[in-house]
PDB file of N, CA and C in Angstrom:
ATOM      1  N   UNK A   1      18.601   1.358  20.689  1.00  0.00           N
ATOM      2  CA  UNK A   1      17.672   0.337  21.139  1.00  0.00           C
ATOM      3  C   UNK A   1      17.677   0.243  22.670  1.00  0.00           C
ATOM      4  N   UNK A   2      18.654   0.545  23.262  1.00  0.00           N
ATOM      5  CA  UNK A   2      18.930   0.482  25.096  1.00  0.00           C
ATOM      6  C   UNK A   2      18.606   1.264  25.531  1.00  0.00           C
ATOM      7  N   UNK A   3      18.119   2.741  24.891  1.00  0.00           N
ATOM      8  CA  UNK A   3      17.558   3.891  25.083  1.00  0.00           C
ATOM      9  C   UNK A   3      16.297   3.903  25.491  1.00  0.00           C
ATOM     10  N   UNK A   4      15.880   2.796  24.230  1.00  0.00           N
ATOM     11  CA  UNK A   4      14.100   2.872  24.191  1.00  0.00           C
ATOM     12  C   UNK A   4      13.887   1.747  25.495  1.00  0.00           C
ATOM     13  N   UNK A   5      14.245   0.884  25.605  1.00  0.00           N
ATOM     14  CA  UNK A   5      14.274   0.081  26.267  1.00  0.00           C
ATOM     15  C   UNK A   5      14.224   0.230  27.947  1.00  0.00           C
ATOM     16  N   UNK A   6      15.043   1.510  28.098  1.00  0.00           N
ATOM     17  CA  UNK A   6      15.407   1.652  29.775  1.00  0.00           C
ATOM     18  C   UNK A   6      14.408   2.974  29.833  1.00  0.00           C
ATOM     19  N   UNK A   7      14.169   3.566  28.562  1.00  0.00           N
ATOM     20  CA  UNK A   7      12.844   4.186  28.992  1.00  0.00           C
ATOM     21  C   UNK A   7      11.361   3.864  28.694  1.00  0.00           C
ATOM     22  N   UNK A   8      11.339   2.855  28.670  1.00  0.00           N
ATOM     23  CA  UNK A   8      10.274   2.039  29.118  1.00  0.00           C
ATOM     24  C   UNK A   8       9.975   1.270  30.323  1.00  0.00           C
ATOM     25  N   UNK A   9      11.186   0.898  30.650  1.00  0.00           N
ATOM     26  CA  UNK A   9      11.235   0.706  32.161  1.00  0.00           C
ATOM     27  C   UNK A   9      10.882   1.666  32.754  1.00  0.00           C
ATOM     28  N   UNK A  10      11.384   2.769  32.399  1.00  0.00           N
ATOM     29  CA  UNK A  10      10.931   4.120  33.219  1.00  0.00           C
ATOM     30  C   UNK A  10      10.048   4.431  33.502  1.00  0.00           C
ATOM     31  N   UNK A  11       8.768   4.227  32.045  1.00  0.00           N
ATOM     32  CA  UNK A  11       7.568   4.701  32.164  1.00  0.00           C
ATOM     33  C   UNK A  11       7.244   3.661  33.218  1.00  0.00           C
ATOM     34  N   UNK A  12       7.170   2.425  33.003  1.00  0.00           N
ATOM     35  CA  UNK A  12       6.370   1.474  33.956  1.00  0.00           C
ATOM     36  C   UNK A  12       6.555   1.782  35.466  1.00  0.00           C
ATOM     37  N   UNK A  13       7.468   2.142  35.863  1.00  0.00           N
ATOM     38  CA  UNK A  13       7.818   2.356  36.958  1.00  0.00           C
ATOM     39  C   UNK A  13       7.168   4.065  37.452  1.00  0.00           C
ATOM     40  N   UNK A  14       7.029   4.538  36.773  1.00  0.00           N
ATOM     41  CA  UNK A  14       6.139   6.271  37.240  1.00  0.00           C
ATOM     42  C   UNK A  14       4.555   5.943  37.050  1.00  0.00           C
ATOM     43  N   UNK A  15       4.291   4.702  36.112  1.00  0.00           N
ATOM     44  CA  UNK A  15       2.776   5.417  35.493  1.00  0.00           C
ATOM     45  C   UNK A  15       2.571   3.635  34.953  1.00  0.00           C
ATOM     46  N   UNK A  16       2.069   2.706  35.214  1.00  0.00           N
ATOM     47  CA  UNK A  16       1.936   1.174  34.516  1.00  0.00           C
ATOM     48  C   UNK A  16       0.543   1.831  33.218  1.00  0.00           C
ATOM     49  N   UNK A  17      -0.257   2.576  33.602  1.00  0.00           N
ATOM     50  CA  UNK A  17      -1.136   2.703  32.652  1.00  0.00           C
ATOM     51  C   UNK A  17      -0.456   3.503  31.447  1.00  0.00           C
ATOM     52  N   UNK A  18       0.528   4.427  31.405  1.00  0.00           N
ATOM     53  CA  UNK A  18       0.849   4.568  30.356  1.00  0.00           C
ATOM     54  C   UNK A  18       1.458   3.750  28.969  1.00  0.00           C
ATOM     55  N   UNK A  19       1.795   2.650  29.543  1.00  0.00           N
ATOM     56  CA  UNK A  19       1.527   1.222  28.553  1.00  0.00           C
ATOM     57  C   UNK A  19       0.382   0.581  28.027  1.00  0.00           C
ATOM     58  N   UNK A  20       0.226   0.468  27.951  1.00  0.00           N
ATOM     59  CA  UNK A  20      -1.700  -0.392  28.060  1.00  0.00           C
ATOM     60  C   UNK A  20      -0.931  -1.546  26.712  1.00  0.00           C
ATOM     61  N   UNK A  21      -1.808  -2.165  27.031  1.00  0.00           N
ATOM     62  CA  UNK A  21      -1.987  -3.743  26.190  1.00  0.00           C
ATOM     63  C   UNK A  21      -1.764  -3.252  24.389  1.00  0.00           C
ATOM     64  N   UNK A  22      -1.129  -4.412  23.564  1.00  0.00           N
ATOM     65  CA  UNK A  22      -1.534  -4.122  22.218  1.00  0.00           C
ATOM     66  C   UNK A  22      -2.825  -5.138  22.244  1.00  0.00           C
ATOM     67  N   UNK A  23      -3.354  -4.244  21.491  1.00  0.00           N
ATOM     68  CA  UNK A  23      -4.632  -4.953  20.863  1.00  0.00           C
ATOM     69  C   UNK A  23      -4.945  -5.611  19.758  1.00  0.00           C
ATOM     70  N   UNK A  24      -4.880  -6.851  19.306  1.00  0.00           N
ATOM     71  CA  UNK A  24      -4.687  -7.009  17.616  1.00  0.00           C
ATOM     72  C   UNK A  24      -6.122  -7.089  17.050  1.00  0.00           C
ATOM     73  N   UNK A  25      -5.754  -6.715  15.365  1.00  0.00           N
ATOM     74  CA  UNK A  25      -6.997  -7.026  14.954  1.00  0.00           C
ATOM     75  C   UNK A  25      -7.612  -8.069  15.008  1.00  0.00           C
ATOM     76  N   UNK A  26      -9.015  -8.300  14.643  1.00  0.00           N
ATOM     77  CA  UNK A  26      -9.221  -9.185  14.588  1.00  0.00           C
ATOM     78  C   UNK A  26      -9.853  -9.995  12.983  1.00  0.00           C
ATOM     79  N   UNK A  27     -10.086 -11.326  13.414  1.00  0.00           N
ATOM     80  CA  UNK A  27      -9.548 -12.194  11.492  1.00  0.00           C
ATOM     81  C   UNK A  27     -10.169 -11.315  10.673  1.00  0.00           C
ATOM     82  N   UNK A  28     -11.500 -10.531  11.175  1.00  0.00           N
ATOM     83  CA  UNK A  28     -12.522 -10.446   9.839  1.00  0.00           C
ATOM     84  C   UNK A  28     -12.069  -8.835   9.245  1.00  0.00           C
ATOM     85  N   UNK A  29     -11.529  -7.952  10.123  1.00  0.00           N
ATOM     86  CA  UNK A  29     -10.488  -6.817  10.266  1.00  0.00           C
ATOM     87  C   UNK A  29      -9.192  -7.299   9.221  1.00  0.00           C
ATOM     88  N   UNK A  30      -8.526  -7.929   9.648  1.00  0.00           N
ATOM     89  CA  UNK A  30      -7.617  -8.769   9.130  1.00  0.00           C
ATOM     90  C   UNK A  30      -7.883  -8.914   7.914  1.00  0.00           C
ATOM     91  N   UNK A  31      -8.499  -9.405   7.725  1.00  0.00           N
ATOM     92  CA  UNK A  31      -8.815  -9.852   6.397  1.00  0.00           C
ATOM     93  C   UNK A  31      -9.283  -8.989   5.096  1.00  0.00           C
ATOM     94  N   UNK A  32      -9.726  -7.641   5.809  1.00  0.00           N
ATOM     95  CA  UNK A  32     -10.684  -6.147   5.130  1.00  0.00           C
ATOM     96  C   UNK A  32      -9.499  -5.905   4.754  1.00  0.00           C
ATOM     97  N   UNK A  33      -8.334  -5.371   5.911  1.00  0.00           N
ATOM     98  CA  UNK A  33      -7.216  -4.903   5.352  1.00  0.00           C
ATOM     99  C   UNK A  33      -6.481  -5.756   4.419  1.00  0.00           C
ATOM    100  N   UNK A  34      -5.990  -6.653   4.271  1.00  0.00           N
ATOM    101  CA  UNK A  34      -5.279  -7.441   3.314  1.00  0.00           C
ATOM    102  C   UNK A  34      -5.993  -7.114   1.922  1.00  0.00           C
ATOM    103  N   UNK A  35      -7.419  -7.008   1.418  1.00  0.00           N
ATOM    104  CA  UNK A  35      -8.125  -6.833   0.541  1.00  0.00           C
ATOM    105  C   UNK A  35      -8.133  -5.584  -0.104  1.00  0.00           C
ATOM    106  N   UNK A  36      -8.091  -4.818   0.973  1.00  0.00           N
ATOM    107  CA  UNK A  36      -7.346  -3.288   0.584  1.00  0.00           C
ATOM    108  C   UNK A  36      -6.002  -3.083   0.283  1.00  0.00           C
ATOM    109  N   UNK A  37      -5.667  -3.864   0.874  1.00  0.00           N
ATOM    110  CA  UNK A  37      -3.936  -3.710   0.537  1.00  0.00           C
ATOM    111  C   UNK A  37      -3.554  -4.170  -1.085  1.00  0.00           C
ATOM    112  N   UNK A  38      -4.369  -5.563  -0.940  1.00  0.00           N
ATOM    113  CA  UNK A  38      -3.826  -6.189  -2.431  1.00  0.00           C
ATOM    114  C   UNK A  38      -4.776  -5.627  -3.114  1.00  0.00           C
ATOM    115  N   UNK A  39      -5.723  -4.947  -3.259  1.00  0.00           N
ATOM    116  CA  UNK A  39      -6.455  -3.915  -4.432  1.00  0.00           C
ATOM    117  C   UNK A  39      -5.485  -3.354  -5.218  1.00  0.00           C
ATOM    118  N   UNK A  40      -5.013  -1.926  -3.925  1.00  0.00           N
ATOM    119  CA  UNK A  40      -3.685  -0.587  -3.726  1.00  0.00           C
ATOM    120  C   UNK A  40      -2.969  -1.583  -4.707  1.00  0.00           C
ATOM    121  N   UNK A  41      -2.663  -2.916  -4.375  1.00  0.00           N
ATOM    122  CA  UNK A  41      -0.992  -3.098  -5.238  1.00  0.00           C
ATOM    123  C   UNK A  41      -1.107  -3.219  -6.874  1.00  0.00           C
ATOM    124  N   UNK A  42      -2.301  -3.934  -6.938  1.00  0.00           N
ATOM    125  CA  UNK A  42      -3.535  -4.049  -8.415  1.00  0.00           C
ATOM    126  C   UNK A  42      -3.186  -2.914  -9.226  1.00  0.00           C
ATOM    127  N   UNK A  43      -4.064  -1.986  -8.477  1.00  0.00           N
ATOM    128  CA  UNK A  43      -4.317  -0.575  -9.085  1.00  0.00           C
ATOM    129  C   UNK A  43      -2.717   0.105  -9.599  1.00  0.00           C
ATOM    130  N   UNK A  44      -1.603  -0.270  -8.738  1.00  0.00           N
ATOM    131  CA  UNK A  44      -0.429   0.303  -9.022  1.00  0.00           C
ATOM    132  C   UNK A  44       0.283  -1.002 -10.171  1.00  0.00           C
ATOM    133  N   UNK A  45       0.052  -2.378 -10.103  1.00  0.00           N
ATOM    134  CA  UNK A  45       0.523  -2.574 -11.484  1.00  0.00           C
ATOM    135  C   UNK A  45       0.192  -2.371 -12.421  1.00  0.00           C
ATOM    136  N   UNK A  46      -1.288  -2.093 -12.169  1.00  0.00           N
ATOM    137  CA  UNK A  46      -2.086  -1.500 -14.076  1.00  0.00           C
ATOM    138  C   UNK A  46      -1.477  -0.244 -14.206  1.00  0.00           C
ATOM    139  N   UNK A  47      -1.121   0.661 -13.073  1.00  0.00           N
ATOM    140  CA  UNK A  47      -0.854   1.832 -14.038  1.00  0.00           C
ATOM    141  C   UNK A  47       0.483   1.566 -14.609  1.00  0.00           C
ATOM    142  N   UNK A  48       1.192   0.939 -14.063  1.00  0.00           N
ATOM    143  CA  UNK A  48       2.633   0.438 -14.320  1.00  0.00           C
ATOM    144  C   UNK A  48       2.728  -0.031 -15.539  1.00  0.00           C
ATOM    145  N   UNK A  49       2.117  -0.717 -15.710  1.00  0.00           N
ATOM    146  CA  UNK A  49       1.542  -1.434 -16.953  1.00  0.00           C
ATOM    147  C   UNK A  49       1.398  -0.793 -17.943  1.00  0.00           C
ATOM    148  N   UNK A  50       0.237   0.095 -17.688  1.00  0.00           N
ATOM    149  CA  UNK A  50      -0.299   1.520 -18.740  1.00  0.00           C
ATOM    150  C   UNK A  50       0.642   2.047 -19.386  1.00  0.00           C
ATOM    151  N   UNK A  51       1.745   2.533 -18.429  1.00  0.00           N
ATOM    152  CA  UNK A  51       3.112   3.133 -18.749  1.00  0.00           C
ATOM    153  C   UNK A  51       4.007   2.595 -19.285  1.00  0.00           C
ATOM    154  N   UNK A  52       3.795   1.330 -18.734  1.00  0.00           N
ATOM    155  CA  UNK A  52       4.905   0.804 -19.715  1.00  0.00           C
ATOM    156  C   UNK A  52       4.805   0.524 -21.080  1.00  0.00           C
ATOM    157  N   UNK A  53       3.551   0.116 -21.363  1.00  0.00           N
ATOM    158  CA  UNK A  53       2.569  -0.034 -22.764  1.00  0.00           C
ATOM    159  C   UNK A  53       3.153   1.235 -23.616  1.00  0.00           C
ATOM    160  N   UNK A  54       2.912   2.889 -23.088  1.00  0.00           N
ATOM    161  CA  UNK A  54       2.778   3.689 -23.457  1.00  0.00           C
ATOM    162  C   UNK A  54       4.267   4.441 -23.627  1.00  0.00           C
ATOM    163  N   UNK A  55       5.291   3.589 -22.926  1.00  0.00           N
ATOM    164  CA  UNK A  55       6.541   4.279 -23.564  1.00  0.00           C
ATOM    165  C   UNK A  55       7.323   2.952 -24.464  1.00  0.00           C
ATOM    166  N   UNK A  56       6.917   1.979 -24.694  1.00  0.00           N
ATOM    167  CA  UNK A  56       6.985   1.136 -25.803  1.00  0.00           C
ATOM    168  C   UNK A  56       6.618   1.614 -27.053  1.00  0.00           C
ATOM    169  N   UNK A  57       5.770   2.019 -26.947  1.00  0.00           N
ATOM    170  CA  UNK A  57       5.281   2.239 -28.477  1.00  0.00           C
ATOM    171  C   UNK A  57       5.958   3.784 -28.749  1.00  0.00           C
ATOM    172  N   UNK A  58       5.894   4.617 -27.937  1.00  0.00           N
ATOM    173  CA  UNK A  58       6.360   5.974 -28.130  1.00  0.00           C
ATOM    174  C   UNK A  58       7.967   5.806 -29.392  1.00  0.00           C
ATOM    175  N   UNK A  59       8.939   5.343 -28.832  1.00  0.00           N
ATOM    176  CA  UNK A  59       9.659   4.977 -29.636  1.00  0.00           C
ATOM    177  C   UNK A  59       9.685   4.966 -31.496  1.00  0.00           C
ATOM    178  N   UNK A  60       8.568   4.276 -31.725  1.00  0.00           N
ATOM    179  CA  UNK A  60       7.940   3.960 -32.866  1.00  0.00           C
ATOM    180  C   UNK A  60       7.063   5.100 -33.489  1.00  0.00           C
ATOM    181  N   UNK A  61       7.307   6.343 -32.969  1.00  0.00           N
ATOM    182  CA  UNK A  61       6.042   7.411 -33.155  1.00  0.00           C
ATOM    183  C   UNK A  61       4.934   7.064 -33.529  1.00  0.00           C
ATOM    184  N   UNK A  62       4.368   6.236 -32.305  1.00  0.00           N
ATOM    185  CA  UNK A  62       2.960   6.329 -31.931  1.00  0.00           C
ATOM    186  C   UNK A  62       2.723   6.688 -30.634  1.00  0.00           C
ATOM    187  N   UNK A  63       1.260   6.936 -30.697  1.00  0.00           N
ATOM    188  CA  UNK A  63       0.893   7.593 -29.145  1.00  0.00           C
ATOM    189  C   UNK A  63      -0.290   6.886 -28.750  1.00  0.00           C
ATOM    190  N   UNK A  64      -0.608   6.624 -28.210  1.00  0.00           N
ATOM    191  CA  UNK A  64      -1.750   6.226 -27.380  1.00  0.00           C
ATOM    192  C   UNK A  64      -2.653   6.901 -27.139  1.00  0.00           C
ATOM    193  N   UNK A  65      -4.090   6.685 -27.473  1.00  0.00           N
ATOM    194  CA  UNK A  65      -5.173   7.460 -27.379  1.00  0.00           C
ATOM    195  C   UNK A  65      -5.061   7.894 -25.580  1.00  0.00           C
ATOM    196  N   UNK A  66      -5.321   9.425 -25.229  1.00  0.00           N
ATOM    197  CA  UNK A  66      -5.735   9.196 -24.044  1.00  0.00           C
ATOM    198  C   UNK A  66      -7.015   8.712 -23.406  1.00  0.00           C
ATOM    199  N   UNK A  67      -6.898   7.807 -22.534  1.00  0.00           N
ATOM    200  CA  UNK A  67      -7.866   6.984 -21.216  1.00  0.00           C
ATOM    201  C   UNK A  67      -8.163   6.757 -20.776  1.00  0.00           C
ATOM    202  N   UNK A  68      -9.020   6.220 -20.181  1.00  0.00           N
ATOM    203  CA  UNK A  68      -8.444   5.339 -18.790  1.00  0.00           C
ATOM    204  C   UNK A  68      -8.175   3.968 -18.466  1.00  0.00           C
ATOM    205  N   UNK A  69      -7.552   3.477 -17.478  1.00  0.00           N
ATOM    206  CA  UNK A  69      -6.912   1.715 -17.623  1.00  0.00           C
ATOM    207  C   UNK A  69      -7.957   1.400 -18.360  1.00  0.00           C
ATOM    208  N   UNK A  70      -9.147   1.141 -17.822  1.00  0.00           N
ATOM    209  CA  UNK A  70     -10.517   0.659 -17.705  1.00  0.00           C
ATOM    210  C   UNK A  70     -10.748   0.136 -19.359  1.00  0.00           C
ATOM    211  N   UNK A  71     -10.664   1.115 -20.259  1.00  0.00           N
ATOM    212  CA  UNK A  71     -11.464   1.253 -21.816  1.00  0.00           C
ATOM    213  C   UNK A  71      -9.458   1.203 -22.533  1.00  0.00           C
ATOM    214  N   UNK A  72      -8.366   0.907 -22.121  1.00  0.00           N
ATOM    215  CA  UNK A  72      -7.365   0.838 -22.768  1.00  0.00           C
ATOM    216  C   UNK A  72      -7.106  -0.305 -23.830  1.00  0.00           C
ATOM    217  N   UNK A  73      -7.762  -1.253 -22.747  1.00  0.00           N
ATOM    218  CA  UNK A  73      -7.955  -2.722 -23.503  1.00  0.00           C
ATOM    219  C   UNK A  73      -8.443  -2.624 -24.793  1.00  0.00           C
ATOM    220  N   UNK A  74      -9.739  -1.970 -24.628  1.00  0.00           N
ATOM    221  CA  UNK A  74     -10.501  -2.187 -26.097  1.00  0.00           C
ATOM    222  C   UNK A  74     -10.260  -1.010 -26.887  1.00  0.00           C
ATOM    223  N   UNK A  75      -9.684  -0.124 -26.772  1.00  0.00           N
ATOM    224  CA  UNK A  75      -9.043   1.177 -27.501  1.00  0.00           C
ATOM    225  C   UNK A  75      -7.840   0.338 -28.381  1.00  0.00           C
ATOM    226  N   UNK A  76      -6.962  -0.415 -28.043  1.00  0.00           N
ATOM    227  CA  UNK A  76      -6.259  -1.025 -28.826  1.00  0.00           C
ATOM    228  C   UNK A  76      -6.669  -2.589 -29.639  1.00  0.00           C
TER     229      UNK A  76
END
């Protein structure tokens, strides 16, 4: 961490533009991403889900029609 630190001093001191400002997003940015994000997490508990559905029953020698999430619901 004292590494990064004293060479950053460094840079500022040869070159101030090689720093430049952070820029943050902004709310409505902000807000796109979060929506994408919690989709991504959606999409990964249904398949989680799927799977888990599908090695429950395996046990029992049954199998599960193959699917997709989408039409799983009403397949069972």
């Amino acid at each position: 961490m004292m590494v990064d630190a004293e060479l950053l001093a460094r840079l500022v001191r040869a070159d101030r533009l090689l720093l430049s400002p952070v820029k943050h997003r902004g709310e409505e940015a902000q807000a796109d991403l979060m929506g994408v994000r919690v989709r991504a997490q959606l999409v990964e508990l249904r398949t989680q889900t799927v799977n888990a559905v599908r090695g429950l029953v395996k046990p029992f020698g049954q199998r599960l029609a193959s699917c997709d999430a989408d039409s799983l619901n009403r397949k069972l």
